[in-house]
C-alpha atoms as a PDB file:
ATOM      1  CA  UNK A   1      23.628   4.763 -32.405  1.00  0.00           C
ATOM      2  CA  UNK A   2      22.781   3.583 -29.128  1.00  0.00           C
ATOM      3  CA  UNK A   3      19.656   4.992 -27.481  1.00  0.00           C
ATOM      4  CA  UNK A   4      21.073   5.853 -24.257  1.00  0.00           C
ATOM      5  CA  UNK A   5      23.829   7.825 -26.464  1.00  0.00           C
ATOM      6  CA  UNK A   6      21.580   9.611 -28.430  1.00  0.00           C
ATOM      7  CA  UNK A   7      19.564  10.945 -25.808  1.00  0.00           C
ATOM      8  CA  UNK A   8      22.649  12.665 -24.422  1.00  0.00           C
ATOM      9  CA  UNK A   9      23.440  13.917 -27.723  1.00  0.00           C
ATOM     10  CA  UNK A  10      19.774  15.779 -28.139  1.00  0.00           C
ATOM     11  CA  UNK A  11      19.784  16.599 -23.955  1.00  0.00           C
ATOM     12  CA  UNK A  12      23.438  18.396 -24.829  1.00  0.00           C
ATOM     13  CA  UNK A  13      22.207  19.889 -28.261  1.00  0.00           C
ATOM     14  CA  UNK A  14      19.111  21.281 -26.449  1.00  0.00           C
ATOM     15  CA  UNK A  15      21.051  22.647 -23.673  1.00  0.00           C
ATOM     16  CA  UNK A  16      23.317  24.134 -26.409  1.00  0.00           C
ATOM     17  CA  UNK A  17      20.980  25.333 -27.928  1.00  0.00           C
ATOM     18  CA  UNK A  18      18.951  26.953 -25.277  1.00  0.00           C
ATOM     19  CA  UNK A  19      22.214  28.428 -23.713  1.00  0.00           C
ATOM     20  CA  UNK A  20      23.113  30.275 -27.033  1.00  0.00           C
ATOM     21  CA  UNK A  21      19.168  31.607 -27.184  1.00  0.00           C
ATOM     22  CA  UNK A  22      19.537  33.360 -24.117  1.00  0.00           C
ATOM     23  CA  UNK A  23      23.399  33.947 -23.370  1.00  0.00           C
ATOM     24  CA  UNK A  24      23.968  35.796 -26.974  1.00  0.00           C
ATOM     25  CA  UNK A  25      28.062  36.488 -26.804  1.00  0.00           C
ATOM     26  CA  UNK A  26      27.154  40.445 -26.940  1.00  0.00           C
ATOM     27  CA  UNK A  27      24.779  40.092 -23.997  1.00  0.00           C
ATOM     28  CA  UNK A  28      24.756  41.020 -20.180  1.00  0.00           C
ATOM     29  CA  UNK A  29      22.777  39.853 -17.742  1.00  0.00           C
ATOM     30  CA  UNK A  30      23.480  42.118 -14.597  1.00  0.00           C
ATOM     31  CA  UNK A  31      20.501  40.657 -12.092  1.00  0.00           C
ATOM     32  CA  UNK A  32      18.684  38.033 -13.767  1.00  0.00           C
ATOM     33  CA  UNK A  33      22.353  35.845 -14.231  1.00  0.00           C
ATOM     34  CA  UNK A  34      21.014  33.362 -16.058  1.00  0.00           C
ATOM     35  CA  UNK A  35      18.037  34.551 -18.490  1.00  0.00           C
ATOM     36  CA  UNK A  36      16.948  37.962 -19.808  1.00  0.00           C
ATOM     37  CA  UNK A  37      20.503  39.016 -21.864  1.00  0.00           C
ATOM     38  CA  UNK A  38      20.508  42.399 -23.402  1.00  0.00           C
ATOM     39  CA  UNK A  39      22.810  44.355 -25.564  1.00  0.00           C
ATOM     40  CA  UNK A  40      24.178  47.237 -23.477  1.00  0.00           C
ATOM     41  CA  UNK A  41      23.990  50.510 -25.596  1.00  0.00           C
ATOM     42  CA  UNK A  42      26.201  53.236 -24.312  1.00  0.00           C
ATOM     43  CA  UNK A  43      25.110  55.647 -27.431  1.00  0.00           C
ATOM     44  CA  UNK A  44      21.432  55.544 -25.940  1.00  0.00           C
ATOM     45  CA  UNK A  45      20.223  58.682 -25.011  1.00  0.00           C
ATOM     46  CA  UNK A  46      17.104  57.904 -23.720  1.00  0.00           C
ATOM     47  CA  UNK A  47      17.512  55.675 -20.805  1.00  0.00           C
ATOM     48  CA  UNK A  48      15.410  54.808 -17.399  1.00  0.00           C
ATOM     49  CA  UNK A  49      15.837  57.737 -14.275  1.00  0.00           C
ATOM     50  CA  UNK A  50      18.102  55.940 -11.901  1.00  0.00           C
ATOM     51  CA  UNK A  51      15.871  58.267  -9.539  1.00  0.00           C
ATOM     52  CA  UNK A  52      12.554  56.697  -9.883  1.00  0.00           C
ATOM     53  CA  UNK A  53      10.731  53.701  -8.362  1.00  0.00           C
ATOM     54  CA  UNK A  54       9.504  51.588 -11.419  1.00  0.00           C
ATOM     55  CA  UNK A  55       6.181  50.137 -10.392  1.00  0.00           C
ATOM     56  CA  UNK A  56       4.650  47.318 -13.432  1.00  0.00           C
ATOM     57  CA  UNK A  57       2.008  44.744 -13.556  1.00  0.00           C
ATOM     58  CA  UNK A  58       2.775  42.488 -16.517  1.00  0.00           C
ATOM     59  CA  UNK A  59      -0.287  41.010 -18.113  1.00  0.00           C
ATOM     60  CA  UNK A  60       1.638  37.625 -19.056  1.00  0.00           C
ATOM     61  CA  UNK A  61      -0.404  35.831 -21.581  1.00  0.00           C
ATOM     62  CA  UNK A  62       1.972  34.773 -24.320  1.00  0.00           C
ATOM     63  CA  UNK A  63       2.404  30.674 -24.340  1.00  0.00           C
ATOM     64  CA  UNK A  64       5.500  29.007 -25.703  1.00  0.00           C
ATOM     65  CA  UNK A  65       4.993  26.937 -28.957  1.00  0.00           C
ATOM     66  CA  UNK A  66       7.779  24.165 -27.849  1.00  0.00           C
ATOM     67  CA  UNK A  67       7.309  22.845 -23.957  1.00  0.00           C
ATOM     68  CA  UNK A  68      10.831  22.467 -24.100  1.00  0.00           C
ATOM     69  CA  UNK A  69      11.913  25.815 -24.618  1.00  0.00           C
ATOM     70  CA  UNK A  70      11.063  28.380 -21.660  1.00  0.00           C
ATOM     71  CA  UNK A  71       8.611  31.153 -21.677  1.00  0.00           C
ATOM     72  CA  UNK A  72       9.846  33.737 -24.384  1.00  0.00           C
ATOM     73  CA  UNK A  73       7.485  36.363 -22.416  1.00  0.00           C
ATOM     74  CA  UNK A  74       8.667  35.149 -19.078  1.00  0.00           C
ATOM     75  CA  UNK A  75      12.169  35.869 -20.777  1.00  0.00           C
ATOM     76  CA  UNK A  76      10.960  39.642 -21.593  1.00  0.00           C
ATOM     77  CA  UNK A  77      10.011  40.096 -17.653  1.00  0.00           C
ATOM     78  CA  UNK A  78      14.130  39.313 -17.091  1.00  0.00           C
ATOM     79  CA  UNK A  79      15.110  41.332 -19.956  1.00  0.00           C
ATOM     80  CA  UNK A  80      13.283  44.270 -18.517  1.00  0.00           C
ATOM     81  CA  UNK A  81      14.857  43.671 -15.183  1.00  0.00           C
ATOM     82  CA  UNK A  82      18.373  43.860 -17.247  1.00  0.00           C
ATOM     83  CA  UNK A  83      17.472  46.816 -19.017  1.00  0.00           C
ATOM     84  CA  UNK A  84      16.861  48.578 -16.183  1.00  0.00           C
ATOM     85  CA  UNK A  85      20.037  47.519 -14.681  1.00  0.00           C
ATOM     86  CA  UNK A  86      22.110  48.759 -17.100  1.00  0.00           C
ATOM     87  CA  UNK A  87      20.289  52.003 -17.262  1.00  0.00           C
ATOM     88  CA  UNK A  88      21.152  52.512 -14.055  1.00  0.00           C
ATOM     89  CA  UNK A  89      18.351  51.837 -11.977  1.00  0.00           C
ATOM     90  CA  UNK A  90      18.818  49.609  -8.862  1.00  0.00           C
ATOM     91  CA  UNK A  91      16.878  46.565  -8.346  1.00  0.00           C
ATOM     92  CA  UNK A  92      15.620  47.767  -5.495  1.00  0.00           C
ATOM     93  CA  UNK A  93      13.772  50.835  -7.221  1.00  0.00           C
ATOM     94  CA  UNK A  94      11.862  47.736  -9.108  1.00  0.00           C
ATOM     95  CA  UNK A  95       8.631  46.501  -7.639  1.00  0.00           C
ATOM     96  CA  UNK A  96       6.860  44.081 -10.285  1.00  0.00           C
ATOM     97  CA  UNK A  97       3.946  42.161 -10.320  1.00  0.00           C
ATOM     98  CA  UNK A  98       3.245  39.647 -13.088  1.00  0.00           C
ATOM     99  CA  UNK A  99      -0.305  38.696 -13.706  1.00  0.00           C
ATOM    100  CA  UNK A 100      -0.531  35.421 -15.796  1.00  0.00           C
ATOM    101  CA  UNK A 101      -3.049  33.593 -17.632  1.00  0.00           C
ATOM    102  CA  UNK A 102      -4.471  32.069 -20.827  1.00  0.00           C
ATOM    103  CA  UNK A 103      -1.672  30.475 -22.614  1.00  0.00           C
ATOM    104  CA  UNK A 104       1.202  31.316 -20.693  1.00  0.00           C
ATOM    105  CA  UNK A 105      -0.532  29.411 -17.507  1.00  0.00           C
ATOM    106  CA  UNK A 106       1.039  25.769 -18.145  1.00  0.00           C
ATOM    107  CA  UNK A 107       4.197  28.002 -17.481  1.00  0.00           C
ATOM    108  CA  UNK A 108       3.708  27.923 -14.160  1.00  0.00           C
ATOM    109  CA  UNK A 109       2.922  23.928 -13.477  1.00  0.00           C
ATOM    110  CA  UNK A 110       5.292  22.004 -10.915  1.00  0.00           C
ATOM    111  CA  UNK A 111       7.823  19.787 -13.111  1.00  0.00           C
ATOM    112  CA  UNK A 112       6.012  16.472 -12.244  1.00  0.00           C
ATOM    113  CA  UNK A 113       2.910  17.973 -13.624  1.00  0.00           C
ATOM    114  CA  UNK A 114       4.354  19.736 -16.563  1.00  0.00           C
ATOM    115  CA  UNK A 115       5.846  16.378 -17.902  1.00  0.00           C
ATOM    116  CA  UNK A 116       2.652  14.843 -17.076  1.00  0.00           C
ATOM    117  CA  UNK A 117       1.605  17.021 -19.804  1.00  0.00           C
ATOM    118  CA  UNK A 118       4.028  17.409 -22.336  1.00  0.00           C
ATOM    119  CA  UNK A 119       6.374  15.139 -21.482  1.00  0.00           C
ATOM    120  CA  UNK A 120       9.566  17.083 -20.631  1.00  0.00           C
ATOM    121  CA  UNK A 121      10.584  18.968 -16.680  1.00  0.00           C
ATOM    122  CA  UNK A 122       9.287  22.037 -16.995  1.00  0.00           C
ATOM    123  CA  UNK A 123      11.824  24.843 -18.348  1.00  0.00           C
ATOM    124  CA  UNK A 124      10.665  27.700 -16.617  1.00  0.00           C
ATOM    125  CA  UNK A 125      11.079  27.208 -13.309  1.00  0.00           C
ATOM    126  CA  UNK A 126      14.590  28.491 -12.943  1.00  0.00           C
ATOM    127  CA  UNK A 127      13.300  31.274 -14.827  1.00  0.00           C
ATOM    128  CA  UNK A 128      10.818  31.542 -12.124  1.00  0.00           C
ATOM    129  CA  UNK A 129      13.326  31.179  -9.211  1.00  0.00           C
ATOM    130  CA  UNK A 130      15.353  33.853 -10.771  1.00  0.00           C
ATOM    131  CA  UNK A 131      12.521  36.299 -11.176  1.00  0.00           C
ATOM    132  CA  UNK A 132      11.315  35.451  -7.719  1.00  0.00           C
ATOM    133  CA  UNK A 133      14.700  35.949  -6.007  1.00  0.00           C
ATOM    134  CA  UNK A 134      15.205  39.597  -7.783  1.00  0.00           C
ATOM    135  CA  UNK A 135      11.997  40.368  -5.633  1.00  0.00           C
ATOM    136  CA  UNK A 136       8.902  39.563  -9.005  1.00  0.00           C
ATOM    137  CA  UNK A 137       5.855  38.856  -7.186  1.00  0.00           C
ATOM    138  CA  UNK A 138       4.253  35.720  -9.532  1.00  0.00           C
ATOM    139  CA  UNK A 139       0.939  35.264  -9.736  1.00  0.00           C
ATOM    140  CA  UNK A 140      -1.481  32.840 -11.723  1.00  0.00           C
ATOM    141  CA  UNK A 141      -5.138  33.624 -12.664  1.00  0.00           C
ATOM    142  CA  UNK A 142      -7.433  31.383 -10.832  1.00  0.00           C
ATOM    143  CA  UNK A 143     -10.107  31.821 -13.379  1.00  0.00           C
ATOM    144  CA  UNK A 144      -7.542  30.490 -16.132  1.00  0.00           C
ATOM    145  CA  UNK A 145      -6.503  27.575 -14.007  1.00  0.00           C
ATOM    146  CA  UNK A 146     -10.006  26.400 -14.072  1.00  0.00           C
ATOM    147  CA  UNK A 147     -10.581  26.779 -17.631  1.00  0.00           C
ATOM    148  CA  UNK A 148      -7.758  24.881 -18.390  1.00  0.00           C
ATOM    149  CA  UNK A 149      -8.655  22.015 -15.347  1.00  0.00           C
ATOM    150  CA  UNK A 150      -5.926  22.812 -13.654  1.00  0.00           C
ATOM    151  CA  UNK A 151      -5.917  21.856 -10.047  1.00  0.00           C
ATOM    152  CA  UNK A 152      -4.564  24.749  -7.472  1.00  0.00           C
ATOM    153  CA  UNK A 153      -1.817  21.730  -6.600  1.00  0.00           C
ATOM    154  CA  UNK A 154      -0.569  21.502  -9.743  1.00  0.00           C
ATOM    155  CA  UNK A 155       0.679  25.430  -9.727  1.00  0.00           C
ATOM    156  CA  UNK A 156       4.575  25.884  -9.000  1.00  0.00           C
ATOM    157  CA  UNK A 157       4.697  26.766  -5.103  1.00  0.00           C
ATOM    158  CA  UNK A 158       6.152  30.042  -5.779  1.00  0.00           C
ATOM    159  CA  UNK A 159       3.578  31.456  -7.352  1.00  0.00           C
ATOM    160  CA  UNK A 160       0.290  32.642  -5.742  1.00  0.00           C
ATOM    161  CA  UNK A 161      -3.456  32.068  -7.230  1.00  0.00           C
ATOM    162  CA  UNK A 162      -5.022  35.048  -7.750  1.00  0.00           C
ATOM    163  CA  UNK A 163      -8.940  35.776  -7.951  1.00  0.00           C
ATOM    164  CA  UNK A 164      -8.220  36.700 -12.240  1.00  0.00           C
ATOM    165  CA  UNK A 165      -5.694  38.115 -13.539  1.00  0.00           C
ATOM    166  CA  UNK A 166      -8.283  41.040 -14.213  1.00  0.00           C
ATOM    167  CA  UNK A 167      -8.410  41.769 -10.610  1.00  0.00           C
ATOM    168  CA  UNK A 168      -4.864  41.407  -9.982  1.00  0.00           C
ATOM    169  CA  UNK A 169      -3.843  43.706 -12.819  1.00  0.00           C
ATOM    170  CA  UNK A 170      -6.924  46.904 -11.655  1.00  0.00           C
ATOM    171  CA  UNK A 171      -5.567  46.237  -8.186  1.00  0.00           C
ATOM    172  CA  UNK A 172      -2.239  46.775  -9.170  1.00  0.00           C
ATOM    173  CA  UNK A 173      -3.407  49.760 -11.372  1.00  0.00           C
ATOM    174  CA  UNK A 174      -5.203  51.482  -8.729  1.00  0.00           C
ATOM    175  CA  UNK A 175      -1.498  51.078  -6.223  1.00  0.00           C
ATOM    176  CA  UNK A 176      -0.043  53.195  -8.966  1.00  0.00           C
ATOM    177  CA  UNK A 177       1.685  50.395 -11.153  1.00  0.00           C
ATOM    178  CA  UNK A 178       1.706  50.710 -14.629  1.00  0.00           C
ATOM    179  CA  UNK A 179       0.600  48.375 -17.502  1.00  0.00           C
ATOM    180  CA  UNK A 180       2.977  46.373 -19.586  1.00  0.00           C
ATOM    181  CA  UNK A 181       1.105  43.242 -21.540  1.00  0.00           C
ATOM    182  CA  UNK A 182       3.888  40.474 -22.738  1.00  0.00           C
END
């Protein structure tokens, strides 16, 4: 098979393949369009107050084992955002804060740097723009990015450094948002 072929065929079978990971036939995805599909239960009877304001630092920490497949805890920050959604709580009422770090960093590296290191665009970043549109403040900890030798250029533009993601999570804490660790 010719070369130029083949790649197509593995670029469509990944695509495929990634589409049916996140876009199950039974899912929704009312905000986050694109990633984050959940199975809407009607029979739940526990479900969010559509009358609350839903404050959450994430503690993002999980990596991905294949660079080619996106964040799988990045994923659970849209899923959230869905769940919500279809328990009746309006985006709006959402204000989250991710705080990310040890493995989950490379996550967040501009594509040209990404395939630098693992030799593929990077798959999160319309992940990212999705979560950043639906108002997800992203952050990065700067004490991870130097562990790893990561320079502050290197980090997707729509994310901000923080000091740690130690600080940034007992900030958040202390502003009343609540602890979730993906």
């Amino acid at each position: 098979m010719d070369p130029m072929i083949r790649y197509y065929v593995v670029i469509l079978f990944l695509t495929l393949a990634l589409d049916a990971y996140t876009q199950h036939p039974d899912f929704v995805n009312p905000v986050i369009k694109e990633f984050g599909g959940i199975h809407p239960l009607e029979y739940a009877t526990v479900k969010p107050d559509p009358n609350l304001r839903y404050r959450i630092v994430v503690d993002v920490v999980s990596g991905q084992k294949d660079p080619k497949k996106i964040n799988l805890a990045l994923n659970n920050v849209a899923r959230m955002i869905n769940l919500h959604a279809v328990g009746g709580v309006s985006p709006d009422s959402l204000d989250i804060v991710l705080a990310t770090h040890g493995g989950a960093t490379v996550a967040l590296l501009k594509d040209k740097d990404y395939r630098e290191k693992f030799g593929c665009d990077n798959p999160n970043l319309p992940l990212i723009d999705a979560l950043v549109e639906a108002g997800v403040v992203m952050t990065v900890c700067g004490q991870s990015l130097l562990h790893e030798e990561i320079e502050l250029d290197r980090v997707y533009s729509k994310v901000g450094i923080a000091t740690s993601m130690l600080t940034t999570v007992t900030m958040y804490q202390q502003k009343g948002y609540h602890l979730l660790k993906f």
